[in-house]
N, C-alpha and C. Protein backbone atom coordinates (compact mmCIF):
# COMPACT_ATOMS: atom_id res chain seq x y z
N UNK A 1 64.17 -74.25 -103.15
CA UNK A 1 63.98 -72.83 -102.98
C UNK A 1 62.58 -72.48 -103.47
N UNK A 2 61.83 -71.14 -102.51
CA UNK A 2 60.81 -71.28 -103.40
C UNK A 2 60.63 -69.56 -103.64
N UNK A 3 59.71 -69.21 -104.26
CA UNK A 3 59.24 -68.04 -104.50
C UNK A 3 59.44 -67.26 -103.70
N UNK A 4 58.77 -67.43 -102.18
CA UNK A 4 58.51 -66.95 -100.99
C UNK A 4 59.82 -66.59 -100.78
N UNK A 5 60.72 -67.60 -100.59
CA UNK A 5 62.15 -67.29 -100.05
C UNK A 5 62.53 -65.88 -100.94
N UNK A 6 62.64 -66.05 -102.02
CA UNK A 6 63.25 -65.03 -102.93
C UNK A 6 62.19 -63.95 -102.81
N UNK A 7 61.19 -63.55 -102.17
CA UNK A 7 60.38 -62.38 -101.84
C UNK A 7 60.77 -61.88 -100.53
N UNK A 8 60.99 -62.56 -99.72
CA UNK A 8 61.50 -62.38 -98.21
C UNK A 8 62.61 -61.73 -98.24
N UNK A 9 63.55 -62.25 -99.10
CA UNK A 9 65.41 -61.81 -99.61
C UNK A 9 65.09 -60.39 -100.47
N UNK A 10 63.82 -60.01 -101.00
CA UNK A 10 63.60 -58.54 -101.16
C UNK A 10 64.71 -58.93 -103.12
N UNK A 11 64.32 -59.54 -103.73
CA UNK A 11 65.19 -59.97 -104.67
C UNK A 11 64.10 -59.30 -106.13
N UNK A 12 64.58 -58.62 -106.94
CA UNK A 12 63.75 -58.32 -108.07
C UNK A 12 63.52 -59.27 -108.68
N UNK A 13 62.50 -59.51 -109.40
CA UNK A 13 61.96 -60.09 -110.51
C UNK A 13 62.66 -60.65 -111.31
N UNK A 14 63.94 -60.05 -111.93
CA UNK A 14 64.65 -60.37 -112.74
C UNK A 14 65.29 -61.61 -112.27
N UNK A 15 65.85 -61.36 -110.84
CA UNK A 15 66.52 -61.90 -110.19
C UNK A 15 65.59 -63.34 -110.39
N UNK A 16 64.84 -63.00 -109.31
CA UNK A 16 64.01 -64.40 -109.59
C UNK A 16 63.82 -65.34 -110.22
N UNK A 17 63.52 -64.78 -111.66
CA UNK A 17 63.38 -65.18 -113.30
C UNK A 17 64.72 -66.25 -113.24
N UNK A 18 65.92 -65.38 -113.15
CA UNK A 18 67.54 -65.83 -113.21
C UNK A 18 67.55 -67.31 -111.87
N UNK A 19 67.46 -67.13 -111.08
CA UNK A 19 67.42 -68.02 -109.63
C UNK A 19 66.60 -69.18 -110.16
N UNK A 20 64.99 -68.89 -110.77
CA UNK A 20 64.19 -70.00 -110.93
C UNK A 20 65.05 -70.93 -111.88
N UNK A 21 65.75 -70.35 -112.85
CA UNK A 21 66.02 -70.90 -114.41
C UNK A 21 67.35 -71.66 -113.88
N UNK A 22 68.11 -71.01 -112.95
CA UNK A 22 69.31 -71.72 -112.30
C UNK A 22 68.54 -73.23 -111.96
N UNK A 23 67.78 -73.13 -111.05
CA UNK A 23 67.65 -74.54 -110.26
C UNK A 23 66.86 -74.95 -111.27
N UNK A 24 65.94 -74.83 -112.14
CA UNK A 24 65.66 -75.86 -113.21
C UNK A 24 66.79 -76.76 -114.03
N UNK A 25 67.93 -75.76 -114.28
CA UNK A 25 69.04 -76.40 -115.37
C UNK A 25 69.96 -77.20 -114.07
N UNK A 26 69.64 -76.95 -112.85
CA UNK A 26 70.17 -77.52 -111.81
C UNK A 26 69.69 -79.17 -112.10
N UNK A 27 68.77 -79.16 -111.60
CA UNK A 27 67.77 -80.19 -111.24
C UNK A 27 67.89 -81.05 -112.73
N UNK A 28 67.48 -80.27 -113.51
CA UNK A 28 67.91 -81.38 -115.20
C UNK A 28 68.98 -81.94 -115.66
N UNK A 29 69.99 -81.47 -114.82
CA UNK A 29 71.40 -82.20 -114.81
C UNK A 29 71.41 -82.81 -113.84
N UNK A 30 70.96 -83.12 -112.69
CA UNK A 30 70.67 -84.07 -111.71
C UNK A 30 70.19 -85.46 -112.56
N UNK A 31 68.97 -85.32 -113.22
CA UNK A 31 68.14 -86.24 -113.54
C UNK A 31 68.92 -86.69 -114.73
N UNK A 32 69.61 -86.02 -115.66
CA UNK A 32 70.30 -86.55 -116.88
C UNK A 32 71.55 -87.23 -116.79
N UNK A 33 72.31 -86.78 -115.73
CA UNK A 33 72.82 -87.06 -115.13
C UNK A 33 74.28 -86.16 -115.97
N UNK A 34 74.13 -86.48 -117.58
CA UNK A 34 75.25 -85.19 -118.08
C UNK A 34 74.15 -84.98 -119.18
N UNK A 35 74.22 -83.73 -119.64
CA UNK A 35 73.62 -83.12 -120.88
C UNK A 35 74.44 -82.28 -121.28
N UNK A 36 73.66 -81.67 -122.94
CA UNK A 36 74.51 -81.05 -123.50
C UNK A 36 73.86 -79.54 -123.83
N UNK A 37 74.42 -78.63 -123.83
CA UNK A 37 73.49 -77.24 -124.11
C UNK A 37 72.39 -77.34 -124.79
N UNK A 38 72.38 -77.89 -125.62
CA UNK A 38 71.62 -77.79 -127.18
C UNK A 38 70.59 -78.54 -126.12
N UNK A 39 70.54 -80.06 -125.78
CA UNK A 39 69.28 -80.87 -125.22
C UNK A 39 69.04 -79.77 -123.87
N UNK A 40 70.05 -79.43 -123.12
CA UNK A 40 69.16 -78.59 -121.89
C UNK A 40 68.28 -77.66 -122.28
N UNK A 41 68.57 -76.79 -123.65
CA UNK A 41 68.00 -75.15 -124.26
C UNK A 41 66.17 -75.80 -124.33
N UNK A 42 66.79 -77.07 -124.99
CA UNK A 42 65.13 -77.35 -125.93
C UNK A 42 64.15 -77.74 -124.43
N UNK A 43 64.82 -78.65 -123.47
CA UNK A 43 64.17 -78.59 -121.99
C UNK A 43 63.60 -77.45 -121.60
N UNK A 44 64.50 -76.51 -121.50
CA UNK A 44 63.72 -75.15 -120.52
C UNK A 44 62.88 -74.46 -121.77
N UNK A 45 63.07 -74.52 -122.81
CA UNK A 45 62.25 -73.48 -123.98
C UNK A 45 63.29 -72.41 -123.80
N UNK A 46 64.98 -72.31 -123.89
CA UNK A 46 65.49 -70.72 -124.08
C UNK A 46 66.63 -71.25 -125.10
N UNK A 47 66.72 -70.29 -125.81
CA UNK A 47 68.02 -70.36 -126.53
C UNK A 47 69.14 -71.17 -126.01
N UNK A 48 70.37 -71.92 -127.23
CA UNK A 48 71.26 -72.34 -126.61
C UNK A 48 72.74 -71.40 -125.86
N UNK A 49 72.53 -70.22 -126.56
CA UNK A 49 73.19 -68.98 -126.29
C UNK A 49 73.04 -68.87 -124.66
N UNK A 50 71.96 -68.48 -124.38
CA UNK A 50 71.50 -68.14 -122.80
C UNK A 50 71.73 -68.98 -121.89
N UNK A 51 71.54 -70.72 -122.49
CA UNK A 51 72.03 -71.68 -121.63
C UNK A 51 73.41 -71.83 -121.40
N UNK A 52 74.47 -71.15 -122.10
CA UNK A 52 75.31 -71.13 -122.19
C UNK A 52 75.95 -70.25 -120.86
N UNK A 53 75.36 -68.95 -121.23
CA UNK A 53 75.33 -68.06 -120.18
C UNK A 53 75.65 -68.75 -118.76
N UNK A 54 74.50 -69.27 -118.40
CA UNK A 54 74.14 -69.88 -117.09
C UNK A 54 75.02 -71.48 -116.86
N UNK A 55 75.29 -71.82 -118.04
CA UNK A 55 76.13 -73.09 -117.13
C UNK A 55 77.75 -72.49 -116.93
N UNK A 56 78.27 -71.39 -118.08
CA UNK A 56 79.44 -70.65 -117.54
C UNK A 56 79.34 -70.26 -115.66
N UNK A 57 78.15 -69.33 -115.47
CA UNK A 57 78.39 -69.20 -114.59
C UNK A 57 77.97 -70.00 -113.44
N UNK A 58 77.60 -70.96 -113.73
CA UNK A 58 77.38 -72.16 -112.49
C UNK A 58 78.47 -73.07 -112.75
N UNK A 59 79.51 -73.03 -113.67
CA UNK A 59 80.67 -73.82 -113.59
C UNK A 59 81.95 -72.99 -112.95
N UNK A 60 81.65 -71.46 -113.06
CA UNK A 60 82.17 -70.07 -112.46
C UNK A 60 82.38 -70.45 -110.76
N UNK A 61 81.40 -70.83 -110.12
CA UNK A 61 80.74 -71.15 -109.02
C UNK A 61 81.21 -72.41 -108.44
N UNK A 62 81.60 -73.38 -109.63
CA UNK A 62 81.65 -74.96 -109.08
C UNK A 62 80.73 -75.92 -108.90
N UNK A 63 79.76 -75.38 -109.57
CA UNK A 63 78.35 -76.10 -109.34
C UNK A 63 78.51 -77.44 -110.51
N UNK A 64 78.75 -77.20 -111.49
CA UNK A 64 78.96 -77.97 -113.02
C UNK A 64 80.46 -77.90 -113.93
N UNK A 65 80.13 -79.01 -113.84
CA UNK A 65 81.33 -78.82 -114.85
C UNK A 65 81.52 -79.49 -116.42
N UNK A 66 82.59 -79.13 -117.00
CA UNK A 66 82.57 -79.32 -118.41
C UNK A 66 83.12 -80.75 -118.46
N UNK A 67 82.79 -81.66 -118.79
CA UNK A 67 83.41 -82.97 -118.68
C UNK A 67 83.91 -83.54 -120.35
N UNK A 68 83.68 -82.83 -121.24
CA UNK A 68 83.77 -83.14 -122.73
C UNK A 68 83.33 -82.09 -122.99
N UNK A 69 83.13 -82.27 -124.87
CA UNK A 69 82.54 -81.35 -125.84
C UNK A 69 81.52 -80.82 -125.79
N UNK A 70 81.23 -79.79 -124.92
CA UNK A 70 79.54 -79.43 -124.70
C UNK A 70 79.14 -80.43 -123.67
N UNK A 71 79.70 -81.21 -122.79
CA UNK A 71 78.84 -81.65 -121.91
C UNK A 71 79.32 -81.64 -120.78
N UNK A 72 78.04 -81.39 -120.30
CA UNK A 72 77.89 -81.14 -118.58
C UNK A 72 77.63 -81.98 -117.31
N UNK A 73 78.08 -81.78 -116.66
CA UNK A 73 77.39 -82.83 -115.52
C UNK A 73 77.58 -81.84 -113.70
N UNK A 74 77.15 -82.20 -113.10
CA UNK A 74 77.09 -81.70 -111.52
C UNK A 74 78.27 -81.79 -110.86
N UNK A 75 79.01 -81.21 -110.28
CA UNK A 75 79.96 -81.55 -109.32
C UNK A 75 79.71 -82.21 -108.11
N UNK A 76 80.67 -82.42 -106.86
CA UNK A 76 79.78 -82.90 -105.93
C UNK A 76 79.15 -81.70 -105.10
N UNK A 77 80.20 -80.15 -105.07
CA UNK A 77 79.12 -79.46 -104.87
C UNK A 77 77.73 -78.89 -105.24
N UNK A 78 77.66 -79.25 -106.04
CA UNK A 78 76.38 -78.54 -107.72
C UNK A 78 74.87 -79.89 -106.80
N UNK A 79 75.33 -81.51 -106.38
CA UNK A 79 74.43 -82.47 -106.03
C UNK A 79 74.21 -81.54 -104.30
N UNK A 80 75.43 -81.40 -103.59
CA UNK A 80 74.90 -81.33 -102.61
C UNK A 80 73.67 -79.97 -102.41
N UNK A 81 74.26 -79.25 -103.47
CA UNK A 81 73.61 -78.16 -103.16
C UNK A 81 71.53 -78.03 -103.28
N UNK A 82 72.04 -79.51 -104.75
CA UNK A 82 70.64 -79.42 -104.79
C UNK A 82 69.66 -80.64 -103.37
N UNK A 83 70.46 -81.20 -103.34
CA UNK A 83 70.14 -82.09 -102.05
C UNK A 83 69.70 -80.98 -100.81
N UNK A 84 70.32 -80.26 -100.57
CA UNK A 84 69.89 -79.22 -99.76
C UNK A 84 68.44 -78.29 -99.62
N UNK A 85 68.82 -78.07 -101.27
CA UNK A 85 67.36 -77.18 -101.34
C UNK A 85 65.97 -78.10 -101.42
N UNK A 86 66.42 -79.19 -102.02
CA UNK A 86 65.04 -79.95 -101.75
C UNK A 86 64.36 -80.08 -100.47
N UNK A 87 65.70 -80.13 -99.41
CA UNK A 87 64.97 -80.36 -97.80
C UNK A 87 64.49 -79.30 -97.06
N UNK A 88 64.21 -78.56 -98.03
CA UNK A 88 64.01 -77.33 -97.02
C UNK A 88 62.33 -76.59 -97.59
C-alpha cells in the first residue's frame, strides 16, 4: 500500500498514520515470524500499550493471532494479505 493509495481513498491523516503503523507491525510479524508486544513496541518506537491496541484489532479482523503468552504470529489470512499488498 502506498501513500498515494490512501490520498486517492480521500483518508485523513490520522487514518494514514493508523494504516502505515498497521502494515509495519504487519510486515514485522512476517519477518519474525512470531513476536511479542514488548519486542514489536521497541521495533516501531511506540509504546507497548498502543501495540497492544493494534494487534487486538488485527486479531479482531483475523489478521494475527495470539498463539501463547503475549505472542503473536500471522494467520494465513494476515500472510496472504500481506502477499497481496506487496504486488501491487
Amino acid at each position: 500500500m502506498t501513500k498515494g493509495l490512501y490520498l486517492r481513498l480521500a483518508i485523513s491523516k490520522p487514518e494514514v498514520v493508523w494504516m502505515n503503523t498497521m502494515e509495519t507491525i504487519l510486515r514485522i510479524i512476517q519477518e519474525e515470524g512470531r513476536i511479542t508486544p514488548t519486542v514489536l513496541a521497541k521495533k516501531i518506537g511506540k509504546s507497548r500499550v498502543l501495540v497492544n491496541v493494534y494487534l487486538r484489532a488485527l486479531e479482531n479482523l483475523g489478521i494475527v493471532r495470539r498463539v501463547g503468552r503475549g505472542l503473536y504470529e500471522l494467520t494465513e489470512e494476515g500472510a496472504c494479505l500481506i502477499k497481496n499488498s506487496s504486488h501491487q
